[in-house]
Protein backbone atom coordinates (compact mmCIF):
# COMPACT_ATOMS: atom_id res chain seq x y z
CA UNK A 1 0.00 0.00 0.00
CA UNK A 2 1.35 3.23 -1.02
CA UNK A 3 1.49 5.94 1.60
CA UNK A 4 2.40 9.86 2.10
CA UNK A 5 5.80 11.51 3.39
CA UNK A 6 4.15 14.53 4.57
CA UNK A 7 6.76 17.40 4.92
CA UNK A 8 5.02 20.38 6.88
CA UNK A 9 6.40 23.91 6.98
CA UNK A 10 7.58 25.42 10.15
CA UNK A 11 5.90 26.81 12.37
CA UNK A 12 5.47 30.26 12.61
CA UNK A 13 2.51 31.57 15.06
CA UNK A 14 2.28 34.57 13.56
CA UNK A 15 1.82 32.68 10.30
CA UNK A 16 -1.00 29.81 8.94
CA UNK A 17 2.17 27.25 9.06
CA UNK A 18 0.92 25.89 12.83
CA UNK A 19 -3.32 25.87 12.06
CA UNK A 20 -2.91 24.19 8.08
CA UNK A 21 0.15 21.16 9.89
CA UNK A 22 -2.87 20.78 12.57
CA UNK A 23 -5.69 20.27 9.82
CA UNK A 24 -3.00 18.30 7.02
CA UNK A 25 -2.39 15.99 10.47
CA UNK A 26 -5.84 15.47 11.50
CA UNK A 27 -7.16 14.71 7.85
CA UNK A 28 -4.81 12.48 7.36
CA UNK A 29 -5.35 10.62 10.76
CA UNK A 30 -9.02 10.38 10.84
CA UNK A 31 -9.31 8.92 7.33
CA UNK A 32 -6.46 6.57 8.45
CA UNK A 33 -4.28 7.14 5.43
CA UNK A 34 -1.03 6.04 5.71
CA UNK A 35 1.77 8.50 6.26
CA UNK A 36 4.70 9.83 7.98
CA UNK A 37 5.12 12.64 9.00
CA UNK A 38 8.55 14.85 8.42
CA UNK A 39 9.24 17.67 11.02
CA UNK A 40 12.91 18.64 12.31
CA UNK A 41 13.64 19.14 15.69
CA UNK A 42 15.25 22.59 15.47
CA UNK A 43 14.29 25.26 17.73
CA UNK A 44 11.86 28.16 15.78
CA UNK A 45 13.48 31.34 16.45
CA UNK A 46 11.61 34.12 18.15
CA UNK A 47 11.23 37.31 16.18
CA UNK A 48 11.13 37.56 12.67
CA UNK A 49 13.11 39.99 11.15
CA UNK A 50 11.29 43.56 10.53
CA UNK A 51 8.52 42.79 7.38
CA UNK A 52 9.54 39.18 7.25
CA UNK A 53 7.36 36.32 7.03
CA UNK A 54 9.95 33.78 8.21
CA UNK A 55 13.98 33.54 8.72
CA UNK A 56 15.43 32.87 5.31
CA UNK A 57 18.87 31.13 7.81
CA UNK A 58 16.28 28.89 9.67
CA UNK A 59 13.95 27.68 6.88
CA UNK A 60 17.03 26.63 4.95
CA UNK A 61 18.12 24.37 8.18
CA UNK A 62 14.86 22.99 8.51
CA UNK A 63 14.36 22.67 4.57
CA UNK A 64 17.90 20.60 4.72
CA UNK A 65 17.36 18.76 7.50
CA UNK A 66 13.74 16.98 5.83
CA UNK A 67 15.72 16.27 2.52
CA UNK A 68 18.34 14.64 4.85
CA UNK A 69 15.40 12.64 6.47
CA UNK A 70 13.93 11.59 3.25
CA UNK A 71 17.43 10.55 2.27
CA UNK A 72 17.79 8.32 4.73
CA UNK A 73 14.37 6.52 4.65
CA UNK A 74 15.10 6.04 0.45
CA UNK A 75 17.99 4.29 1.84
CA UNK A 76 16.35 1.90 4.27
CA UNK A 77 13.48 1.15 1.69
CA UNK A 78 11.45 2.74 3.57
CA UNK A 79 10.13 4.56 1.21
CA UNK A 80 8.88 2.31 -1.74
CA UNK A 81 7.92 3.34 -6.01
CA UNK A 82 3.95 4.31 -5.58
CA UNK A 83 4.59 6.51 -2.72
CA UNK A 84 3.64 10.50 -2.39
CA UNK A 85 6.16 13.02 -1.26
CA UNK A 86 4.00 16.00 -0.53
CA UNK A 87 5.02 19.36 0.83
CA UNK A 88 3.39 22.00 2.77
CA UNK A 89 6.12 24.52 0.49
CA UNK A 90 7.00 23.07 -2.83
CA UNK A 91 9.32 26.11 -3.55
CA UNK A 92 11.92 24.18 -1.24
CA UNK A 93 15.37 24.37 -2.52
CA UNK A 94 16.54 21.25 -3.26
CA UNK A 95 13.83 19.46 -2.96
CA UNK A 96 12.34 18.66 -6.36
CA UNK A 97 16.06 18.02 -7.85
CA UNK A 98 17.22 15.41 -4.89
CA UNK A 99 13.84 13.17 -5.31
CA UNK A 100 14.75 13.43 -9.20
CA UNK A 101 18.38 12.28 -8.25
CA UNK A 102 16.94 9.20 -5.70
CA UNK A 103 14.07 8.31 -8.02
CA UNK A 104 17.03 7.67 -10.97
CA UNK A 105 19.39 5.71 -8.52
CA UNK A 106 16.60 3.49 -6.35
CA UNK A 107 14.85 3.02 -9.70
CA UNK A 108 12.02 3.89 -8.07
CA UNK A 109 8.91 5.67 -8.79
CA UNK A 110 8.09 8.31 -5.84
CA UNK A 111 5.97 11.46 -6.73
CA UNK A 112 6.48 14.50 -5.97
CA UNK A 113 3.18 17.04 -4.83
CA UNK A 114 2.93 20.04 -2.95
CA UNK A 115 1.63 23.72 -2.46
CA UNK A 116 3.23 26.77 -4.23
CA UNK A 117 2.45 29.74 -2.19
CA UNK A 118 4.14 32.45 -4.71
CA UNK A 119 7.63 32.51 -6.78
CA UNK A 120 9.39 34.94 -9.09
CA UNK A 121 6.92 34.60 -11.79
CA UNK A 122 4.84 36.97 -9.68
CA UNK A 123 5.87 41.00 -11.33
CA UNK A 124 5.09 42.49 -7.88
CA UNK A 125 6.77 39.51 -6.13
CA UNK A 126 9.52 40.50 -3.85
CA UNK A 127 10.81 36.90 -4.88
CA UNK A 128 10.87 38.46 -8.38
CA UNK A 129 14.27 39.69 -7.31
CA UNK A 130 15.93 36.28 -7.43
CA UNK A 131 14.23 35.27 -10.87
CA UNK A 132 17.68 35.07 -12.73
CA UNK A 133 18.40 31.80 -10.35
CA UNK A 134 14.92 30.97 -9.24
CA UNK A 135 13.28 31.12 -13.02
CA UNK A 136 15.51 27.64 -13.24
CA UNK A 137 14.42 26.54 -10.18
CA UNK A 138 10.61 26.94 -10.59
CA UNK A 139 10.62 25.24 -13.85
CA UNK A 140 12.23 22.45 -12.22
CA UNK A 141 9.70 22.32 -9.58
CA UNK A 142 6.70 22.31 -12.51
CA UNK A 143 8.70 19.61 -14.65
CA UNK A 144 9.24 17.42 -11.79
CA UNK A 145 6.15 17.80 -9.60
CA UNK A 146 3.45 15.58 -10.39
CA UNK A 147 0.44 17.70 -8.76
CA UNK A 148 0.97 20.95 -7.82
CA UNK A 149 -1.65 22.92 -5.97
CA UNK A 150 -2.19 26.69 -5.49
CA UNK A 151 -4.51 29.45 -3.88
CA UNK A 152 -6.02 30.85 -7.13
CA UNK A 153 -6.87 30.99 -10.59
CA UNK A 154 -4.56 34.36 -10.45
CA UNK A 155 -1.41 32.86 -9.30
CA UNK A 156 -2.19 29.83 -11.74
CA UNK A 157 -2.24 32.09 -14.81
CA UNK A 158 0.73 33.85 -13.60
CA UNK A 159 2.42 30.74 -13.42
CA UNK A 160 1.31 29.35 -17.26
CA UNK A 161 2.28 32.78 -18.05
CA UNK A 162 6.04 32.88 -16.93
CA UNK A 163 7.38 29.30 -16.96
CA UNK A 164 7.32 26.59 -18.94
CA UNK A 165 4.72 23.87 -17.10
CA UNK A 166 1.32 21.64 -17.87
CA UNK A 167 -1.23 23.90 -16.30
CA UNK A 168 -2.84 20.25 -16.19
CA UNK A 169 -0.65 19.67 -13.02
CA UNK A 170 -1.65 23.13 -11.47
CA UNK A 171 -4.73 22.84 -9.62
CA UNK A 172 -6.44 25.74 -7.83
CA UNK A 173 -7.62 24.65 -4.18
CA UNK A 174 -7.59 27.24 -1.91
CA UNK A 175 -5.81 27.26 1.53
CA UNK A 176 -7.74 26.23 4.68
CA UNK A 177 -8.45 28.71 7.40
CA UNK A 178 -8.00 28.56 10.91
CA UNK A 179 -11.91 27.33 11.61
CA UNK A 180 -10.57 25.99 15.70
CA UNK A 181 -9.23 29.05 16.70
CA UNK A 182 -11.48 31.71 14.33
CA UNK A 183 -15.08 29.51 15.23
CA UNK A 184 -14.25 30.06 18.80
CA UNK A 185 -13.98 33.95 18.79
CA UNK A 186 -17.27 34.01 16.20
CA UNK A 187 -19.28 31.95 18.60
CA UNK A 188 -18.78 34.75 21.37
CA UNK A 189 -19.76 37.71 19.65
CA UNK A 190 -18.36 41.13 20.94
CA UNK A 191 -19.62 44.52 19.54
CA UNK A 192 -17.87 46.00 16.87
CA UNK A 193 -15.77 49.08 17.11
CA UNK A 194 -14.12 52.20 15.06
CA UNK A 195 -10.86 50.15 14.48
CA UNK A 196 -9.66 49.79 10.67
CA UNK A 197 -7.31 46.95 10.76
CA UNK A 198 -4.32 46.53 7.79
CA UNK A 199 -2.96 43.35 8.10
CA UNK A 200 0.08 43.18 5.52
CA UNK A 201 3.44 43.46 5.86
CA UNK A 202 5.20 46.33 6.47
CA UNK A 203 6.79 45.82 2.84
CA UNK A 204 6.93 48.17 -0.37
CA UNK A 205 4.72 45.40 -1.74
CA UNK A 206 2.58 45.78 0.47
CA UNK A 207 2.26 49.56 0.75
CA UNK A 208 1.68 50.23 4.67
CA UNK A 209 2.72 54.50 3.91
CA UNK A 210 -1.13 54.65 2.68
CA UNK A 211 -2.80 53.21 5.52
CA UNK A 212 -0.66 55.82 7.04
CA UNK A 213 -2.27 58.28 5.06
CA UNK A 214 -5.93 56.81 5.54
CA UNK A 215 -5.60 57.05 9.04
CA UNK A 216 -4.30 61.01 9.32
CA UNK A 217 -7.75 61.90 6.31
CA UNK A 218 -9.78 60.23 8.49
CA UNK A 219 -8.27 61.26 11.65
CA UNK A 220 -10.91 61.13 14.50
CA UNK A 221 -13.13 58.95 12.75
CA UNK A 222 -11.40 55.46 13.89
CA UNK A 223 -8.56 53.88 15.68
CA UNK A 224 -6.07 52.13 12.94
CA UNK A 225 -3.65 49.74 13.45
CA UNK A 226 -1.28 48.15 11.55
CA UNK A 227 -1.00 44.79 13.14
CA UNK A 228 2.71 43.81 12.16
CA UNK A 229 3.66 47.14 14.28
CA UNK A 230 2.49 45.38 17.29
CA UNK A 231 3.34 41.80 19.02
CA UNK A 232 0.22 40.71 19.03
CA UNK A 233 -0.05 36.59 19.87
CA UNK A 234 -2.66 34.76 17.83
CA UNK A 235 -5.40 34.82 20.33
CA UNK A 236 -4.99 38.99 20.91
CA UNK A 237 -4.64 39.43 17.02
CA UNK A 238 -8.27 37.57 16.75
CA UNK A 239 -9.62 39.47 18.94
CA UNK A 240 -9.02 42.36 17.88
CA UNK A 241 -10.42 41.08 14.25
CA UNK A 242 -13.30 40.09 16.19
CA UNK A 243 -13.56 43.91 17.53
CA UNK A 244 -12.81 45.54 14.32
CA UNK A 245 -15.26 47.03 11.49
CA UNK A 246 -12.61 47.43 8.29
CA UNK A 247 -9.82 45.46 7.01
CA UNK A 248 -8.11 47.57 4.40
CA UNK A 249 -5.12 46.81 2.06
CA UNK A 250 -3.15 48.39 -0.39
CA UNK A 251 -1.11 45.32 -1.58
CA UNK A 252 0.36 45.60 -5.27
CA UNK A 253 1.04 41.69 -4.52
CA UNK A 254 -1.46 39.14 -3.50
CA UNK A 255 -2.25 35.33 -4.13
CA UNK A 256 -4.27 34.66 -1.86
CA UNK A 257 -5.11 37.30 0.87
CA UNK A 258 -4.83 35.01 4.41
CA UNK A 259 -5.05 37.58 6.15
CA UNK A 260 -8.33 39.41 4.46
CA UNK A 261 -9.62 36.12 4.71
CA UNK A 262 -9.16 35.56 8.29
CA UNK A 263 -10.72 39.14 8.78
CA UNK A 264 -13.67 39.35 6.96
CA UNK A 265 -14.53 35.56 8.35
CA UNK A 266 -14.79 37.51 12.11
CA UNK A 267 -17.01 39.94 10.34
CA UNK A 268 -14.66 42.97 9.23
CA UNK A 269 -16.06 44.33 6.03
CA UNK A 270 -13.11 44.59 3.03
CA UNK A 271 -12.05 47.15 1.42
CA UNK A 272 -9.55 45.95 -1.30
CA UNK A 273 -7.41 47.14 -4.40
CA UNK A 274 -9.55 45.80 -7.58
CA UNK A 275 -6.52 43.85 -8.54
CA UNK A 276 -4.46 41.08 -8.34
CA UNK A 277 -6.41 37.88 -6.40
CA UNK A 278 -9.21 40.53 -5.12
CA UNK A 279 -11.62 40.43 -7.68
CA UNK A 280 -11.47 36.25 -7.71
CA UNK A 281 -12.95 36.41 -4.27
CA UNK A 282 -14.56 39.55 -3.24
CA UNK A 283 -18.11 41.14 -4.51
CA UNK A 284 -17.21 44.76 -6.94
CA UNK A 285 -18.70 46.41 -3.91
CA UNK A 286 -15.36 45.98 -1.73
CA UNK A 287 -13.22 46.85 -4.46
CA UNK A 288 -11.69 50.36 -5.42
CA UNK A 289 -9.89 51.58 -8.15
CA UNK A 290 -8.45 54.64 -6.41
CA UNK A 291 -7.17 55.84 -3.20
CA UNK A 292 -9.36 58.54 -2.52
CA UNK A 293 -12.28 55.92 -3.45
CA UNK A 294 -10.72 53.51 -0.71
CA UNK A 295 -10.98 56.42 1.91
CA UNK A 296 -14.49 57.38 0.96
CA UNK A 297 -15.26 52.96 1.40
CA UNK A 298 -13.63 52.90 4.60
CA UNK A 299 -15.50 55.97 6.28
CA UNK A 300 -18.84 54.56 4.28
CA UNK A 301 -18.36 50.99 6.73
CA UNK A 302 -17.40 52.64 9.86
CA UNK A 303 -20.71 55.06 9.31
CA UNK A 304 -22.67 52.10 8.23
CA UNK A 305 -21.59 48.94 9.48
CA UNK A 306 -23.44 45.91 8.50
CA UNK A 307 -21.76 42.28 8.04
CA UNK A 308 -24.64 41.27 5.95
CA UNK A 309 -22.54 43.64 3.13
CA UNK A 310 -19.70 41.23 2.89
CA UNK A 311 -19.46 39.19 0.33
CA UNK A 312 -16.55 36.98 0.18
CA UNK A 313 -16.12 33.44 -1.35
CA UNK A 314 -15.23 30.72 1.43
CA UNK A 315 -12.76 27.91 1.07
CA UNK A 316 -13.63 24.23 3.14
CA UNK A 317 -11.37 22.94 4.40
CA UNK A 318 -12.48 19.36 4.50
CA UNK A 319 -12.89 19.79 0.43
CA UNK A 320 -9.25 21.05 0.58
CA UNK A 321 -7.99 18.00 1.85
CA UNK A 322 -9.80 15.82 0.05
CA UNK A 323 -8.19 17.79 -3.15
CA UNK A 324 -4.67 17.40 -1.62
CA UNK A 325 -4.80 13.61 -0.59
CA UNK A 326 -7.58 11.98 -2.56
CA UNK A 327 -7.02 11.80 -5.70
């Protein structure tokens, strides 16, 4: 019987890393499919460096140290032709080319499947700064990856755009939310407040100077907060979701939006740039073309707040897995 090498990313609170290796885990437990499960034991650091996402020094380490483990079980037969690497992160260096490189020696037949969560094919990208090295890289990934899964239709095209790949093997899933931990803050409602959340990194991508600017035309009006300013744990950051009326962003880069997501689901009403991944998920009434038109949204919400307004398309996450692992 064929069965999965599971290789989760690390975790990262202030990320989705610890909520999707929770879900991936239980899926895969109560349908009893057989698996094992890959996860170094190497200390997470702490802090993240100032409009990171993760430490480029540590995920390398813990990147290694799974392709070391998977090394090792090739070489006690413990993994076997019909089985399923899968990856949380299937933009892993090293990963796609050392399976290739096994596969040829063993003579065996392992797959290779996983999630792309962005690359250099992405314009706006601040990967897009390495394409000269990662353009190689990413075609490698597509050429050697059986099934490769992504957020949305707009990172798919950008993919079939910009490298060479069989948009057969890219298929658009979604990414699951955090229902444990976001459920249990809906199911005690608190009354909303003025408080305009914006949620993305402080990054030029990402453009946190114009929230800056929101927040001094409508000064008065609201309390904003830029929630990567503060060191908020997971359980104060959803509360304060669960508080506030507006989630704003200005992002010139976006695949998915985990953070709108997680927002609007705790009833904050978007307001949202009509481009990039918006549009895919989010009614024309949350998107604006301008900035001025994003100020005038904004003070239209906190004026006239009403959670029946938001239309947003939502992801399950059972039919998430059952794309991953069942098929």
């Amino acid at each position: 019987m064929s069965k999965i090498i599971y290789l989760p990313l690390e975790h990262i609170e202030s990320r989705y890393t610890v909520h999707m290796d929770r879900d991936i885990t239980e899926y895969l437990d109560f349908y009893r499919k057989k698996y094992i499960r890959i996860y170094p034991d190497i200390p997470t650091p702490k802090t993240m460096r100032a409009g990171s996402f993760l430490d480029a020094e540590f995920t390398i380490r813990f990147k290694a140290a799974q392709i070391a483990e998977l090394a090792r079980l090739y070489r006690e037969d413990v993994i076997e032709s019909g089985d399923i690497i899968w990856s949380s992160d299937i933009w892993h260096p090293g990963l796609p080319e050392s399976i290739a490189y096994m596969n040829y020696f063993t003579k065996k037949d392992v797959k290779l499947r996983g999630f792309i969560h962005a690359g250099s094919f992405t314009d706006t990208d601040f990967v897009r700064d390495m394409e000269r090295w990662a353009k190689n890289f990413e075609d490698t990934i597509f050429d050697i990856g059986d099934k490769i899964y992504c957020a949305s239709q707009f990172i798919k095209n950008d993919i079939v755009k910009k490298r060479i790949v069989d948009p057969n093997k890219l298929i658009v899933t979604g990414l699951p939310l955090d229902k444990k931990g976001l459920d249990t803050h809906l199911n005690c409602p608190t009354a909303k407040e003025n408080i305009v959340i914006f949620s993305g990194r402080n990054v030029d991508e990402k453009q946190p100077w114009l929230f800056k600017e929101l927040s001094k035309r409508l000064e008065g009006k609201a309390d904003f907060i830029n929630t990567l300013e503060h060191n908020f744990s997971k359980e104060e950051y959803y509360n304060l979701l669960k508080r506030a009326k507006v989630v704003v962003s200005y992002a010139l880069q976006e695949n998915f939006g985990f953070s709108v997501q997680e927002a609007t689901y705790l009833g904050c009403i978007p307001v949202l740039p009509n481009r990039l991944v918006y549009p895919e998920f989010y009614g024309e009434f949350h998107l604006y073309d301008t900035f001025d038109e994003s100020i005038k949204m904004v003070e239209d919400v906190l004026d006239n707040y009403n959670t029946k307004s938001i239309d947003a398309y939502r992801y399950d996450n059972k039919e998430i897995m059952e794309m991953w692992f069942n098929d």
